[in-house]
Protein backbone atom coordinates (compact mmCIF):
# COMPACT_ATOMS: atom_id res chain seq x y z
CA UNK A 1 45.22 22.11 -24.08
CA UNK A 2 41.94 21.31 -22.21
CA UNK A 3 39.45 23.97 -22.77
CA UNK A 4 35.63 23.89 -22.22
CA UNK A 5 34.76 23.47 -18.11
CA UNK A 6 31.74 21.11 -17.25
CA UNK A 7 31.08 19.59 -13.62
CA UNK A 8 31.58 15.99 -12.35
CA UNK A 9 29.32 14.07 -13.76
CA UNK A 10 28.98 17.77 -14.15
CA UNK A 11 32.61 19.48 -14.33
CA UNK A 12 35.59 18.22 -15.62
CA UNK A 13 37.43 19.85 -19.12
CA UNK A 14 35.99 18.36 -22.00
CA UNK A 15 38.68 17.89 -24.05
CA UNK A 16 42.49 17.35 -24.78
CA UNK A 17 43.98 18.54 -28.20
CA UNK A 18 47.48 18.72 -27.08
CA UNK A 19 50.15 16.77 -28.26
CA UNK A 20 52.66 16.84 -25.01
CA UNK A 21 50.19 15.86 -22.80
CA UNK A 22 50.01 12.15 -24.35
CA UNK A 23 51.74 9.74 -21.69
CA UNK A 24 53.57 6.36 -23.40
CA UNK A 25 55.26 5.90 -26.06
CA UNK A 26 55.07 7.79 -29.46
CA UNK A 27 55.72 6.63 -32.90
CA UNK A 28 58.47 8.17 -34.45
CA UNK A 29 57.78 8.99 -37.78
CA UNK A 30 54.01 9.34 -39.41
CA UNK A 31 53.14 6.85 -41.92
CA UNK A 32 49.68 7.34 -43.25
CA UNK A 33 47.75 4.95 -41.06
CA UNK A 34 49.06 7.46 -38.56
CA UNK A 35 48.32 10.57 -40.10
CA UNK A 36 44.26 9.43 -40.68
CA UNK A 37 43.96 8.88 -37.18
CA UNK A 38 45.32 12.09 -36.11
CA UNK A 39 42.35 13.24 -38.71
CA UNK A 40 40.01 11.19 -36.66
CA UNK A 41 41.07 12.41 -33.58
CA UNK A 42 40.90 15.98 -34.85
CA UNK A 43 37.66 15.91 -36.07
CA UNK A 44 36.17 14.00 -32.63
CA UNK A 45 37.69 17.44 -30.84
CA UNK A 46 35.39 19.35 -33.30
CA UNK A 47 32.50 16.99 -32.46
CA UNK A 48 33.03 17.71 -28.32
CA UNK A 49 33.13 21.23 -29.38
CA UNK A 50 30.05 21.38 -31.44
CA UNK A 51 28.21 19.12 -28.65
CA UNK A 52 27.65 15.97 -31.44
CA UNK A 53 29.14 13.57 -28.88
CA UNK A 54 27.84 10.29 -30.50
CA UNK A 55 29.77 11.40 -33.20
CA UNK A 56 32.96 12.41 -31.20
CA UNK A 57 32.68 8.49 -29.50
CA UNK A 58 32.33 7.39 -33.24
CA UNK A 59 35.41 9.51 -34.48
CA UNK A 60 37.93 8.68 -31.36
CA UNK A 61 37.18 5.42 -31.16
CA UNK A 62 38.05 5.07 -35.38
CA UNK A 63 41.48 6.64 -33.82
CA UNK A 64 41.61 4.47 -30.76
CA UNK A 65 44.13 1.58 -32.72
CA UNK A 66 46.46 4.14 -33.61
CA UNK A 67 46.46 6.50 -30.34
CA UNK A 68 45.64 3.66 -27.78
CA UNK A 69 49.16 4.60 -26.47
CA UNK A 70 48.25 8.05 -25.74
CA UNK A 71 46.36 9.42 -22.31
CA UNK A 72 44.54 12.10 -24.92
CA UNK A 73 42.52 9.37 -26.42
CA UNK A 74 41.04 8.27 -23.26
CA UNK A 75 40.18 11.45 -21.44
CA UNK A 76 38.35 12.46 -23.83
CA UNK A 77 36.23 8.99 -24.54
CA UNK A 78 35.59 9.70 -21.33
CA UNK A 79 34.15 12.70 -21.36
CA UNK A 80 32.22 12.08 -25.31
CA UNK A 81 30.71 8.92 -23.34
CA UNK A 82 29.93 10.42 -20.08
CA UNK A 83 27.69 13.08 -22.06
CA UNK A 84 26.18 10.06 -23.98
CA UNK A 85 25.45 8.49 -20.83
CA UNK A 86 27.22 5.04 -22.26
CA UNK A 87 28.33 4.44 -18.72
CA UNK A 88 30.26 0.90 -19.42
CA UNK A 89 32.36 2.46 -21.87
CA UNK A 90 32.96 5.07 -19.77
CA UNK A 91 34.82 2.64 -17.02
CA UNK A 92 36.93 0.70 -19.76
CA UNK A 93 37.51 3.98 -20.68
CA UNK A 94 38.44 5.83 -17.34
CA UNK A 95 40.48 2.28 -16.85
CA UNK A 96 42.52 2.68 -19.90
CA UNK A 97 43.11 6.80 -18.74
CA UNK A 98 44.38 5.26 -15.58
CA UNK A 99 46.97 2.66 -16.95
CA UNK A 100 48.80 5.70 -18.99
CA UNK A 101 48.42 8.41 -16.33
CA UNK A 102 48.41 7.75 -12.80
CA UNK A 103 49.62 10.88 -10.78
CA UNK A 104 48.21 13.75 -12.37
CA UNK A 105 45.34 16.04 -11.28
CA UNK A 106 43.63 14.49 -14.51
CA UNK A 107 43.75 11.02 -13.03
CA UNK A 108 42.73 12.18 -9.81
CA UNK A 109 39.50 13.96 -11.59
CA UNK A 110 38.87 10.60 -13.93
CA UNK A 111 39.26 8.34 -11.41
CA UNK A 112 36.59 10.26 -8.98
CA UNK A 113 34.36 10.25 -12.20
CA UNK A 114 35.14 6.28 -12.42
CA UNK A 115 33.86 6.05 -8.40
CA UNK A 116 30.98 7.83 -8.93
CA UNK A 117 30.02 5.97 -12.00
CA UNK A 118 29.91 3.01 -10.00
CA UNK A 119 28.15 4.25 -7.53
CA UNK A 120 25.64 5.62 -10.11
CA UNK A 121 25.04 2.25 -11.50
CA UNK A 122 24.81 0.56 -8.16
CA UNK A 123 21.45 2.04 -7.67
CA UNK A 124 20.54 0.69 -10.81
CA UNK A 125 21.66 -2.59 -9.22
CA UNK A 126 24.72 -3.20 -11.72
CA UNK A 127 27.77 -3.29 -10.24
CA UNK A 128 30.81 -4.51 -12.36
CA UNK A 129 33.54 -7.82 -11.64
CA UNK A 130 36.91 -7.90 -10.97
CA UNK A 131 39.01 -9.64 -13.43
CA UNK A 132 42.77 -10.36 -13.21
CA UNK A 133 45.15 -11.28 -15.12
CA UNK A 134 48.56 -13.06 -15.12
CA UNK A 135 50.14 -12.94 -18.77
CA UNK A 136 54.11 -13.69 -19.53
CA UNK A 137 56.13 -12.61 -20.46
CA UNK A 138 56.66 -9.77 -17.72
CA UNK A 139 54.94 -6.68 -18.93
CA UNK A 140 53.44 -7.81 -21.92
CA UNK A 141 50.31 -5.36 -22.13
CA UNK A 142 46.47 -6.78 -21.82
CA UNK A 143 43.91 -5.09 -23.82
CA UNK A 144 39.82 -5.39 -23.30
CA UNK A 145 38.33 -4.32 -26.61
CA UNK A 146 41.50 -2.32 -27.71
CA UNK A 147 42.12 -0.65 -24.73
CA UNK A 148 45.39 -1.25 -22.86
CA UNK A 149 44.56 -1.79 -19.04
CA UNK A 150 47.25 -3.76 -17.44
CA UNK A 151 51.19 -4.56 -17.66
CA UNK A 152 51.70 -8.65 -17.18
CA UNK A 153 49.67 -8.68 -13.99
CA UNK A 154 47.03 -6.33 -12.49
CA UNK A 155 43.27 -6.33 -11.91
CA UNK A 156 40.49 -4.25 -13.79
CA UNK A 157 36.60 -3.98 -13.67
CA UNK A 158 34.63 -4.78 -15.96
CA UNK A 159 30.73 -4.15 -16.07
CA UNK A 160 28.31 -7.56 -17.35
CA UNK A 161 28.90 -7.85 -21.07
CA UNK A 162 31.10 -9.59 -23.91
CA UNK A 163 34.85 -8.88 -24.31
CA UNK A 164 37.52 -9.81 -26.24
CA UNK A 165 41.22 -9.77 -24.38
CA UNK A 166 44.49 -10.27 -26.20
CA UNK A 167 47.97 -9.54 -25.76
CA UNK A 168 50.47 -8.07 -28.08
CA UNK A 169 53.95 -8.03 -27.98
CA UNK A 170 56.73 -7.69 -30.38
CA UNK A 171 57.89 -11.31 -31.69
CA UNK A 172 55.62 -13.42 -29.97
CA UNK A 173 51.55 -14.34 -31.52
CA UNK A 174 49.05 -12.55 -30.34
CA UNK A 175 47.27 -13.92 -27.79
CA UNK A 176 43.33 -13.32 -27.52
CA UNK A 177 40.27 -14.39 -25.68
CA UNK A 178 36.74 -13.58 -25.50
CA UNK A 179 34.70 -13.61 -22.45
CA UNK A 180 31.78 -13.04 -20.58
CA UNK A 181 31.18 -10.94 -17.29
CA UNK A 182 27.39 -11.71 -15.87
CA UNK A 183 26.18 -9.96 -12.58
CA UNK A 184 27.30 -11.09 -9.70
CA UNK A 185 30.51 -13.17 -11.21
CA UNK A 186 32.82 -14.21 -9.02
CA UNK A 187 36.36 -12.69 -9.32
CA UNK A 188 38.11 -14.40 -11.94
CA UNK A 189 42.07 -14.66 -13.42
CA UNK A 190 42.94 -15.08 -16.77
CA UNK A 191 46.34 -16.73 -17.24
CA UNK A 192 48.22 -17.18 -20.95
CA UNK A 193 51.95 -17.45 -21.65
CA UNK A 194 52.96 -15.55 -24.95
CA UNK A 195 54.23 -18.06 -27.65
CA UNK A 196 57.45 -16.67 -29.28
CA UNK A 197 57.22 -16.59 -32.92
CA UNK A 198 59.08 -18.44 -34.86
CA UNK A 199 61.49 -16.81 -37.39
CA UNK A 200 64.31 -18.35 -39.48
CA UNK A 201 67.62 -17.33 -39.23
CA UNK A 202 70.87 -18.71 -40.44
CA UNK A 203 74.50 -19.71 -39.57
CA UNK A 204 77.73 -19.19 -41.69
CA UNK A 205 80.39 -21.46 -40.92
CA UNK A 206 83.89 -20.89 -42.21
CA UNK A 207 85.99 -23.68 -40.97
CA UNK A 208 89.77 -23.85 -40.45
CA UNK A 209 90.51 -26.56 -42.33
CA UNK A 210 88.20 -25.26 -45.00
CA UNK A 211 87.71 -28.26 -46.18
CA UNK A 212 86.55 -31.67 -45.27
CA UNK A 213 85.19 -30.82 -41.96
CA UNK A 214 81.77 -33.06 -40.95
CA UNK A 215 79.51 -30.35 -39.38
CA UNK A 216 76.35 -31.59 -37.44
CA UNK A 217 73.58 -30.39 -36.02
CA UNK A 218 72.04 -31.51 -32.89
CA UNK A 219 73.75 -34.77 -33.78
CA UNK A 220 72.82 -34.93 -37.62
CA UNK A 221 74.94 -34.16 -40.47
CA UNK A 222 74.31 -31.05 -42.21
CA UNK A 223 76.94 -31.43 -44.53
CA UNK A 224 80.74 -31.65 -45.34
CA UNK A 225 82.70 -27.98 -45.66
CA UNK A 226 83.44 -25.49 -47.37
CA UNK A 227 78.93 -25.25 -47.16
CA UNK A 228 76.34 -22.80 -47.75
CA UNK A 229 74.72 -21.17 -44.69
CA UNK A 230 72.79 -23.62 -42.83
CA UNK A 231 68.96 -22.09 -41.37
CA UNK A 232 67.49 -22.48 -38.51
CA UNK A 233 64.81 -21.55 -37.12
CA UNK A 234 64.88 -19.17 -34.10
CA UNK A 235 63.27 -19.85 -30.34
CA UNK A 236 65.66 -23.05 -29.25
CA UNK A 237 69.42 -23.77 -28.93
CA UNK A 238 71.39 -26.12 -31.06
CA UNK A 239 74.72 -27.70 -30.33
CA UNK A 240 77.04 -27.71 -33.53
CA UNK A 241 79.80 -30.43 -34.22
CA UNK A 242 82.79 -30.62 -36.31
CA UNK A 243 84.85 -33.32 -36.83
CA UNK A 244 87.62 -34.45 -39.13
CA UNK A 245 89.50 -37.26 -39.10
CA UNK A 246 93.07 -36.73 -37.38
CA UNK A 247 91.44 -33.25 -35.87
CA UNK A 248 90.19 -32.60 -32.34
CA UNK A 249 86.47 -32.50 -32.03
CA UNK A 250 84.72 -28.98 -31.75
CA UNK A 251 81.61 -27.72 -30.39
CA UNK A 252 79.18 -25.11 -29.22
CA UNK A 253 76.29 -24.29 -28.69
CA UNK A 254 74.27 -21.15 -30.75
CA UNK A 255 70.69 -19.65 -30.28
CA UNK A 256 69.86 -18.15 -33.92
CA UNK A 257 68.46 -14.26 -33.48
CA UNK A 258 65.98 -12.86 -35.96
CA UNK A 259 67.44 -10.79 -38.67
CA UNK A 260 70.97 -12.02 -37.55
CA UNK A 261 73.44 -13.88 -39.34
CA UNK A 262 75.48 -15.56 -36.68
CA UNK A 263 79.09 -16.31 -37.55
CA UNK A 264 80.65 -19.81 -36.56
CA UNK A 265 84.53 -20.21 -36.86
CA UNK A 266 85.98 -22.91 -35.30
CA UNK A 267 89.45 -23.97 -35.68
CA UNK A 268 90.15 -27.37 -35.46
CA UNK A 269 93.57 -28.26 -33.78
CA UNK A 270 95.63 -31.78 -34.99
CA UNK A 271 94.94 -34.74 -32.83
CA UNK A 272 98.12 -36.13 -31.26
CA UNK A 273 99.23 -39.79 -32.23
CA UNK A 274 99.88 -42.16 -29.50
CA UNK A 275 103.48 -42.17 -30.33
CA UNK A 276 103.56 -37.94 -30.08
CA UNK A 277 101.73 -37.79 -26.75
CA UNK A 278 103.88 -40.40 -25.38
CA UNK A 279 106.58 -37.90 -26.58
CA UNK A 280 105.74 -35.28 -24.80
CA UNK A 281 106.89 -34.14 -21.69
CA UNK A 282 103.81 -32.80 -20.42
CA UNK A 283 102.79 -36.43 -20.58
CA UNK A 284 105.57 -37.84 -18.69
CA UNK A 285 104.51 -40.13 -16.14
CA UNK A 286 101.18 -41.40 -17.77
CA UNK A 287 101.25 -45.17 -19.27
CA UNK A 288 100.14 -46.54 -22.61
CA UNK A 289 99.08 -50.10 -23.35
């Protein structure tokens, strides 16, 4: 609950301590990397409270790794670094607040606060750049120094400085960047494409016949059945061949999953001779040499 009422760069509530009001996603169990940054957290509330704000900055941002998918975190490095007067903080900050809670009366106050920072470093002649960015896959979140800011594609502003950008997302490397706004930059657009890790993963292959069967892969032999599992590794399709002699030929294609085992079972039917498909009525008509 936000308790403590201060202005605008004079009054907004100091600080959040509650868990519901977090927006995002929440991990579902503690581990202990968890549980220390809830400590961290904690203890920057007590350092709002007791008016050490360094310290709170200090404390939250120990947290930040950990909570940086909570709102909580961000309102109230806002408000340690608005006392502290660290005004470029405070707009990554107010930035991050923004990208996990956009329609509240809380964004409406932190985003005023963001305006009026700018304006308060205008006269100071420092005004900040607008940086884009254009990442893939869809939706993969950007962070600048930690803090998520943008889904994929979206724009931020960034005051003159260093940063380092990267990009996290589940099975793919983490992308990251470092760069440099200067005064009066141009707008600018960072574009990267995620590279999907690569795993291994494997294939069972139980063959009818179970024995004798040539299986290939991607045109090379992999062996002769009954065989072992044969890995792969994940990110591409392969096309897998079995042949026998006096067999039909069978194929398909498989895209090996992480963690998966994926199960081949092809049958193989009995060619036909020439003498038995000339036998056959549903060949009647057709001519052999």
């Amino acid at each position: 609950m936000k308790s403590i009422l201060i202005g605008l760069l004079a009054a907004t509530p100091l600080f959040v301590s509650t868990p519901g009001h977090a927006q995002g996603l929440q991990q579902e169990a503690p581990d202990s990397a968890a549980v220390q940054a809830e400590g961290w957290f904690n203890t920057g509330i007590q350092m709002l409270r007791e008016g050490k704000f360094r310290n709170a900055v200090a404390y939250f941002e120990k947290a930040l790794p950990i909570k940086r998918n909570t709102s909580d975190i961000f309102y109230n490095l806002v408000q340690a670094t608005r006392k502290t007067e660290q005004w470029d903080r405070l707009v990554l900050y107010a930035q991050g607040f923004l990208f996990r809670e956009r329609d509240t009366r809380d964004a409406t106050a932190i985003r005023r606060l963001m305006e009026q920072t700018f304006d308060l470093l205008a006269g100071w002649r420092r005004h900040p750049s607008i940086v884009r960015f254009d990442l893939a896959p869809s939706g993969t979140e950007v962070m600048v120094n930690g803090v998520p800011l943008v889904a994929g594609q979206g724009e931020i502003r960034l005051m003159p400085g260093k940063y380092v950008v990267s990009a996290e997302r589940t099975d793919f490397v983490t992308w990251s960047e470092t760069i440099e706004v200067k005064a009066g930059d141009a707008e600018r657009t960072l574009s990267a494409t995620l590279v999907e890790r690569i795993y291994r993963s494997k294939v069972s292959v139980k063959t009818t016949p179970a024995e004798g069967v040539q299986v290939y892969v991607d045109d090379q032999l992999v062996g002769v059945t009954p065989i072992d599992d044969v890995e792969l590794d994940t990110g591409r399709r392969y096309l897998f061949r079995f042949e026998k002699d006096g067999y039909e030929t069978w194929v398909r294609y498989v895209s090996p999953r992480k963690d998966e085992v994926h199960q081949l079972a092809p049958k193989l039917e009995r060619a036909l001779t020439a003498r038995e498909t000339r036998d056959d009525p549903a060949q009647r008509g057709m001519r052999y040499p």
